[in-house]
PDB file of N, CA and C in Angstrom:
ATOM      1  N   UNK A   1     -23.622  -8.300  -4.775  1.00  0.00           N
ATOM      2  CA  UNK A   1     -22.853  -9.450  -5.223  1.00  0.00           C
ATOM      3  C   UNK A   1     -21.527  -9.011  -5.857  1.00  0.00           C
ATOM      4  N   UNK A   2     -21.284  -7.832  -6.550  1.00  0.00           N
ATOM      5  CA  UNK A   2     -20.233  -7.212  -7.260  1.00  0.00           C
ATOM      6  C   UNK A   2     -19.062  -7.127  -6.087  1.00  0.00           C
ATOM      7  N   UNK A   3     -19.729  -6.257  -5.394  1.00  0.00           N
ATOM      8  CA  UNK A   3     -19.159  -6.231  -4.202  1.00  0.00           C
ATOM      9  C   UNK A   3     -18.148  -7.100  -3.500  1.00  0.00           C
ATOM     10  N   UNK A   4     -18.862  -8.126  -3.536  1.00  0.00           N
ATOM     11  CA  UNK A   4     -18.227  -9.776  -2.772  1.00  0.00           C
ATOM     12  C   UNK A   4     -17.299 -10.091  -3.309  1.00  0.00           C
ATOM     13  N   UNK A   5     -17.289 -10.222  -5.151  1.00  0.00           N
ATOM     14  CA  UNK A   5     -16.384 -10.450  -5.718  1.00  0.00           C
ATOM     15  C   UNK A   5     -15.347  -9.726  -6.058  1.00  0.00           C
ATOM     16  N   UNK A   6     -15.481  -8.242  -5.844  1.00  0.00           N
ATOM     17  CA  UNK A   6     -14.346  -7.272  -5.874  1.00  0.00           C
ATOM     18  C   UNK A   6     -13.451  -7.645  -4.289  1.00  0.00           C
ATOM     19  N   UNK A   7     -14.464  -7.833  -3.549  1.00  0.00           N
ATOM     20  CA  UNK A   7     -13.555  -8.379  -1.956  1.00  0.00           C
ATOM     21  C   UNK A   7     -12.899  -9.431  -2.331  1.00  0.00           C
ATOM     22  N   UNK A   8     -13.322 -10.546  -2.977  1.00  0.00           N
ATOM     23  CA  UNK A   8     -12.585 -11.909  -3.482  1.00  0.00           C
ATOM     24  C   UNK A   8     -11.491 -11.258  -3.862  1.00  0.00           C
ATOM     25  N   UNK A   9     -11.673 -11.038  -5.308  1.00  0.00           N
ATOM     26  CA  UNK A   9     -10.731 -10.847  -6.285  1.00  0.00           C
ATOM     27  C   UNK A   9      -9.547  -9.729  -5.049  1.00  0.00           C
ATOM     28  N   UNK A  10      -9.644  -8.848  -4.793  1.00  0.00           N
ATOM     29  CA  UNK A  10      -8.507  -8.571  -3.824  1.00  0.00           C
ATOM     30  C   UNK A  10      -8.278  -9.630  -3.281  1.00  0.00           C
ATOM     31  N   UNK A  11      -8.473  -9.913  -2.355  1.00  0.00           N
ATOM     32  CA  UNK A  11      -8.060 -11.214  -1.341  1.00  0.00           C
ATOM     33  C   UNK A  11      -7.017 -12.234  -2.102  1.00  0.00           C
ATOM     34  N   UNK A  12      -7.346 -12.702  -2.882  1.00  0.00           N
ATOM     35  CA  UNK A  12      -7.084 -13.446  -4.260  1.00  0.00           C
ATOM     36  C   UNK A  12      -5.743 -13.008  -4.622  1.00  0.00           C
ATOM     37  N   UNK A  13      -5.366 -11.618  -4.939  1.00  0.00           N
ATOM     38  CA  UNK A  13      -4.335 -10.963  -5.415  1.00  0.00           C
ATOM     39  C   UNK A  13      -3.264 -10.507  -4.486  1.00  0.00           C
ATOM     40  N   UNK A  14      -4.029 -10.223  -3.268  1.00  0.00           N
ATOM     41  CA  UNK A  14      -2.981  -9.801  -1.998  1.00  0.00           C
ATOM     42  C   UNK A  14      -2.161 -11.539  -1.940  1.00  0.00           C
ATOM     43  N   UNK A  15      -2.672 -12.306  -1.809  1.00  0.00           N
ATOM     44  CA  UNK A  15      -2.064 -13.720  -1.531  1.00  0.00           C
ATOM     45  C   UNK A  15      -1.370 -14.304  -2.816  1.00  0.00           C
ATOM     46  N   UNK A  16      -1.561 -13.698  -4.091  1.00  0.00           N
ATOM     47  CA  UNK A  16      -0.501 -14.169  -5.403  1.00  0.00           C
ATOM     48  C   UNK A  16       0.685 -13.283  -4.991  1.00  0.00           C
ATOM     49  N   UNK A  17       0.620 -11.729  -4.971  1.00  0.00           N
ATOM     50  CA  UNK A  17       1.278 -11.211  -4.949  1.00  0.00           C
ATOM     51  C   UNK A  17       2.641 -11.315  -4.061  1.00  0.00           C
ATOM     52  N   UNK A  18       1.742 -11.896  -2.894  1.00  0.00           N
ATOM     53  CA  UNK A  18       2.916 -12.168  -1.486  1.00  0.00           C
ATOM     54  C   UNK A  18       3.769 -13.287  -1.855  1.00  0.00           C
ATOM     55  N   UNK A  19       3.353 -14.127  -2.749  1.00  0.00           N
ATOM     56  CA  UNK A  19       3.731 -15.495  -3.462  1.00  0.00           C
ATOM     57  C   UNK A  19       5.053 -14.843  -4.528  1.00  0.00           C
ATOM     58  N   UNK A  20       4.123 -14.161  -5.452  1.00  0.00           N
ATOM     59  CA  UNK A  20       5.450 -13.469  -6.442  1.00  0.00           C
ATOM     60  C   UNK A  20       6.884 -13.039  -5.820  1.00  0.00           C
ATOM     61  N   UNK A  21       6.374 -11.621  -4.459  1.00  0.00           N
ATOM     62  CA  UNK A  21       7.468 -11.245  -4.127  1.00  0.00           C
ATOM     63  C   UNK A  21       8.339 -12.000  -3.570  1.00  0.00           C
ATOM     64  N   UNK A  22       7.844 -13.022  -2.614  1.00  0.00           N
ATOM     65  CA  UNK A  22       8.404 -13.620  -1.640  1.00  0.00           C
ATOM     66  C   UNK A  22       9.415 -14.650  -2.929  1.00  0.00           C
ATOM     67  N   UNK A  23       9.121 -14.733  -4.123  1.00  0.00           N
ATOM     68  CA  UNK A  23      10.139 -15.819  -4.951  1.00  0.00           C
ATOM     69  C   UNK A  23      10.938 -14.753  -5.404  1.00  0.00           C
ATOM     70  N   UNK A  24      10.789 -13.165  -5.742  1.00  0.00           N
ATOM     71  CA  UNK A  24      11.719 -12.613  -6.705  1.00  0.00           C
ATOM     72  C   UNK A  24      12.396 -11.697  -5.751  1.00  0.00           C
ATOM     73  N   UNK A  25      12.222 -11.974  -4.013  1.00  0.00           N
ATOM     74  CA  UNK A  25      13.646 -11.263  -3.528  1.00  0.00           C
ATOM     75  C   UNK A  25      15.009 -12.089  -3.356  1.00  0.00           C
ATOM     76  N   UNK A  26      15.366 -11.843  -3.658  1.00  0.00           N
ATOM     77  CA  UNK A  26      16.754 -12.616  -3.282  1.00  0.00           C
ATOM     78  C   UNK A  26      17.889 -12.465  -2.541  1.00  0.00           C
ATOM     79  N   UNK A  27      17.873 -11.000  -1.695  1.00  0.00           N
ATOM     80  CA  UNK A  27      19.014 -10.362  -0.854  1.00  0.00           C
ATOM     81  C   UNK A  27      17.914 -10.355   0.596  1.00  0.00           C
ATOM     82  N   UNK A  28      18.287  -9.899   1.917  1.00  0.00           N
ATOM     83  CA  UNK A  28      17.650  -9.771   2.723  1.00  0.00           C
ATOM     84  C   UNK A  28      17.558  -7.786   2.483  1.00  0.00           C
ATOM     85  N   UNK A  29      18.784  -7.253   1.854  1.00  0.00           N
ATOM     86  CA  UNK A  29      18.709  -6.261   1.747  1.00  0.00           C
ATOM     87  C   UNK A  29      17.462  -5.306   0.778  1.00  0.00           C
ATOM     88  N   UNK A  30      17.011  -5.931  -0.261  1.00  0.00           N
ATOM     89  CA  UNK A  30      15.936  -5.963  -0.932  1.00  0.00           C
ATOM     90  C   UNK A  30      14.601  -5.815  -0.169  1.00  0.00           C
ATOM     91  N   UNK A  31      14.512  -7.034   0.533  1.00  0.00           N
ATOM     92  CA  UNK A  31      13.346  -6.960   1.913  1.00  0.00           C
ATOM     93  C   UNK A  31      13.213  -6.213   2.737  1.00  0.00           C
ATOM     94  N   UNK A  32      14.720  -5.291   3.273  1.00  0.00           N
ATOM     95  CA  UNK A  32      14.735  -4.539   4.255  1.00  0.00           C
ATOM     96  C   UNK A  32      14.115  -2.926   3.696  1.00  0.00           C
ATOM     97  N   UNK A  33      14.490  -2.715   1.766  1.00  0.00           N
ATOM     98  CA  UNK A  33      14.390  -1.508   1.505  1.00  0.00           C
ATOM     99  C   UNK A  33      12.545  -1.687   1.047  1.00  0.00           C
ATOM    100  N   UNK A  34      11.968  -2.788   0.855  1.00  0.00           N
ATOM    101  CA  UNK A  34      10.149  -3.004   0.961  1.00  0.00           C
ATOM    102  C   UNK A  34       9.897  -2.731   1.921  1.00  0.00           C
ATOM    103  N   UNK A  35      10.220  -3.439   2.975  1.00  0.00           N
ATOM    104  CA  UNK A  35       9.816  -3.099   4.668  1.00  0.00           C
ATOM    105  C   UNK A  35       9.778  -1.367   4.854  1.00  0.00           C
ATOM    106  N   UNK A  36      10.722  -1.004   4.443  1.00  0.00           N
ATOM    107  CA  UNK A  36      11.035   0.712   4.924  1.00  0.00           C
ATOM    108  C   UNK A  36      10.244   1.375   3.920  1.00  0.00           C
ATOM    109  N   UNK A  37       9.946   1.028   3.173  1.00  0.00           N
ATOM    110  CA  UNK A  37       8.719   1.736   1.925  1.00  0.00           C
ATOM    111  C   UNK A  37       7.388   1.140   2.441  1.00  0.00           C
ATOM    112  N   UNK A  38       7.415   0.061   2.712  1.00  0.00           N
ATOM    113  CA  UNK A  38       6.067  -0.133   3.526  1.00  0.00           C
ATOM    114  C   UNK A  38       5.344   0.771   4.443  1.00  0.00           C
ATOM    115  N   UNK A  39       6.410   0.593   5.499  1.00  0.00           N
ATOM    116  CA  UNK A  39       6.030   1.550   7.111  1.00  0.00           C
ATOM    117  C   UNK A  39       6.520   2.989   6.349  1.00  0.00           C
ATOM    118  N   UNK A  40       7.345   3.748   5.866  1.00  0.00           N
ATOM    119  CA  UNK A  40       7.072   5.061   5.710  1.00  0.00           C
ATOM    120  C   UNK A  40       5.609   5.130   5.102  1.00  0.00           C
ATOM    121  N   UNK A  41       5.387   4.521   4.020  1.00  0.00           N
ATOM    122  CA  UNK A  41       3.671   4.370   3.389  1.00  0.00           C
ATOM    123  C   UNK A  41       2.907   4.887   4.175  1.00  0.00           C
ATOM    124  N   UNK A  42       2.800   3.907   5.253  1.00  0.00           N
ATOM    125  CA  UNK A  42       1.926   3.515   6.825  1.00  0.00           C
ATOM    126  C   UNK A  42       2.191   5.108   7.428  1.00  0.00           C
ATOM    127  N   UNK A  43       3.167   5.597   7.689  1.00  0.00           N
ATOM    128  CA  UNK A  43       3.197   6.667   8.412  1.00  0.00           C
ATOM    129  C   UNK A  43       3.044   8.204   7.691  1.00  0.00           C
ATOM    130  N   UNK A  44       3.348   7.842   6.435  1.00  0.00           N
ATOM    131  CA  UNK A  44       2.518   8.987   5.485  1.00  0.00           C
ATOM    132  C   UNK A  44       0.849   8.900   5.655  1.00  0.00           C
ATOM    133  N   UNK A  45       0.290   7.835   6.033  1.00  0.00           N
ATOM    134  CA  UNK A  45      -1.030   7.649   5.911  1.00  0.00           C
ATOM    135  C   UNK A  45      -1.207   8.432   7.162  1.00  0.00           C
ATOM    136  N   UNK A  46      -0.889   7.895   8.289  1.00  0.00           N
ATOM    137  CA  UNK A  46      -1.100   8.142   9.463  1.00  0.00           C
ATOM    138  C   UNK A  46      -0.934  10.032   9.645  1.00  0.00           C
ATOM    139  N   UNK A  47      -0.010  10.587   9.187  1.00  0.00           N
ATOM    140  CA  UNK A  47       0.229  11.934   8.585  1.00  0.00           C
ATOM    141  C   UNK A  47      -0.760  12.511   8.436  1.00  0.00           C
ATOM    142  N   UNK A  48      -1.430  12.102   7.002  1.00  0.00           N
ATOM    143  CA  UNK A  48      -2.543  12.470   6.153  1.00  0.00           C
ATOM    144  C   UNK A  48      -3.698  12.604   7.257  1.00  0.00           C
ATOM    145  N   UNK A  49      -3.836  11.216   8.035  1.00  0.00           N
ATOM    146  CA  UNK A  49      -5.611  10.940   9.082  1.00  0.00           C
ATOM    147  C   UNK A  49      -5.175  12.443   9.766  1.00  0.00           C
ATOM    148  N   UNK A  50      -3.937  12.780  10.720  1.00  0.00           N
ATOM    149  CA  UNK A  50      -3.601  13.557  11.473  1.00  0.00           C
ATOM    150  C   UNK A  50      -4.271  15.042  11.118  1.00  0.00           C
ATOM    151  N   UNK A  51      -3.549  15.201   9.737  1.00  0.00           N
ATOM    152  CA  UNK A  51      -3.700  16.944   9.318  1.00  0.00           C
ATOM    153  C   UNK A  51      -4.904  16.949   8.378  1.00  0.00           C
ATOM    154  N   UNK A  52      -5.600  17.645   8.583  1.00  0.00           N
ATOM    155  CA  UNK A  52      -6.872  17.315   8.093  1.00  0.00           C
ATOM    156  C   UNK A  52      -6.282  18.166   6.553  1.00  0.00           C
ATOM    157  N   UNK A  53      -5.972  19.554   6.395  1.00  0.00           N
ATOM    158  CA  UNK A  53      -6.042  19.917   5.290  1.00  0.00           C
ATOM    159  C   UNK A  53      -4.687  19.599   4.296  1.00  0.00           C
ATOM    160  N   UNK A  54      -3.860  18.260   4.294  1.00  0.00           N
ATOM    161  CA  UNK A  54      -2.916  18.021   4.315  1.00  0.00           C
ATOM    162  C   UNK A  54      -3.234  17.302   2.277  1.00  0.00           C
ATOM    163  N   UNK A  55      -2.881  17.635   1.493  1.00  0.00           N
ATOM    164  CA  UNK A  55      -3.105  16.867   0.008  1.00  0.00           C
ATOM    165  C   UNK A  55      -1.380  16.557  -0.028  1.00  0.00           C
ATOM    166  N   UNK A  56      -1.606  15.416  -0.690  1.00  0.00           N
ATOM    167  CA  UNK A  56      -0.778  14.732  -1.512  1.00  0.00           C
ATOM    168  C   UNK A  56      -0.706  14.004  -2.749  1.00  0.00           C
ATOM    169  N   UNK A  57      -0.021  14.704  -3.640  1.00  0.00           N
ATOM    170  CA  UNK A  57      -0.061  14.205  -5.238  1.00  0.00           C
ATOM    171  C   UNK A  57       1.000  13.851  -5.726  1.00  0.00           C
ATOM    172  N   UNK A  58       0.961  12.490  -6.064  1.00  0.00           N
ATOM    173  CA  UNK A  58       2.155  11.826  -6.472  1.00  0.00           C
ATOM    174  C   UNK A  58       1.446  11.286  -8.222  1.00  0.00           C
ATOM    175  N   UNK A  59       1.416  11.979  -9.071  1.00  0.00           N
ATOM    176  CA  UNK A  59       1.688  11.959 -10.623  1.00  0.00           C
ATOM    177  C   UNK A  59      -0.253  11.985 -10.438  1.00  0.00           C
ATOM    178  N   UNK A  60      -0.885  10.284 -11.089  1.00  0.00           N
ATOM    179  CA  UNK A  60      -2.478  10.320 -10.610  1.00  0.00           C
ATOM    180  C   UNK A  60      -2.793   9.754  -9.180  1.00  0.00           C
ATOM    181  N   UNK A  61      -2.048   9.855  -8.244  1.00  0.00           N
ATOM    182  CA  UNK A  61      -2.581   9.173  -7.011  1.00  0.00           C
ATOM    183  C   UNK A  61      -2.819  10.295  -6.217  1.00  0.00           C
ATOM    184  N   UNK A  62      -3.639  10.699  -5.585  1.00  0.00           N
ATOM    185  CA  UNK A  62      -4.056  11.741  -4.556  1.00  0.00           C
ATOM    186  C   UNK A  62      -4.370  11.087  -2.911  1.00  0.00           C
ATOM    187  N   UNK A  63      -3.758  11.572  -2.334  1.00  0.00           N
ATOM    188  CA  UNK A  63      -3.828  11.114  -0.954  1.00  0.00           C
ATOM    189  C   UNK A  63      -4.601  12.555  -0.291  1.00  0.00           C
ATOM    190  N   UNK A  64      -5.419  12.844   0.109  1.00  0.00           N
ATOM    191  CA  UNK A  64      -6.290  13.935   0.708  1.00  0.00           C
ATOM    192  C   UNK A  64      -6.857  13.672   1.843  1.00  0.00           C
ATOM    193  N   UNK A  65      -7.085  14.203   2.633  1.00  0.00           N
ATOM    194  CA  UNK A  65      -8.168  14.284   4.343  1.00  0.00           C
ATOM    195  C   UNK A  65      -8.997  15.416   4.451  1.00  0.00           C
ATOM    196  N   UNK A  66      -8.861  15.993   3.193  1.00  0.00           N
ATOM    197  CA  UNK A  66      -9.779  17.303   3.437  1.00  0.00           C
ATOM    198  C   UNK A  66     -11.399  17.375   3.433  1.00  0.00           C
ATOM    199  N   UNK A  67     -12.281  17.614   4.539  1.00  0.00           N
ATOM    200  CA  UNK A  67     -13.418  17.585   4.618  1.00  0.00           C
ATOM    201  C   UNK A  67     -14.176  18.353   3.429  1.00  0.00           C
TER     202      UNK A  67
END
């Protein structure tokens, strides 16, 4: 049941959040530099699946594929 509601509660927050940003951009240029932090994101991920012994540490976030 925890479970369900941790799935809610995301769900919940992905759809405020899209609400927030979508009121506090105000340039198209703003949108264009999210978009490009988005997909590099996406293709750092895609990176990471690729190279298996590949770590990444950005301050406490660890991005890893290592078996």
């Amino acid at each position: 049941m925890s479970a369900q509601l941790g799935g809610l509660g995301m769900f919940l927050l992905s759809g405020g959040l899209f609400l927030v940003v979508g009121h506090q951009i105000s340039t198209s240029r703003q949108l264009e530099r999210l978009t490009w932090l988005f997909v590099g994101s996406g293709a750092l991920a895609v990176v990471t699946s690729l190279v298996s012994t590949f770590d990444f540490n950005l301050g406490p976030i660890t991005i890893s594929n290592a078996s």
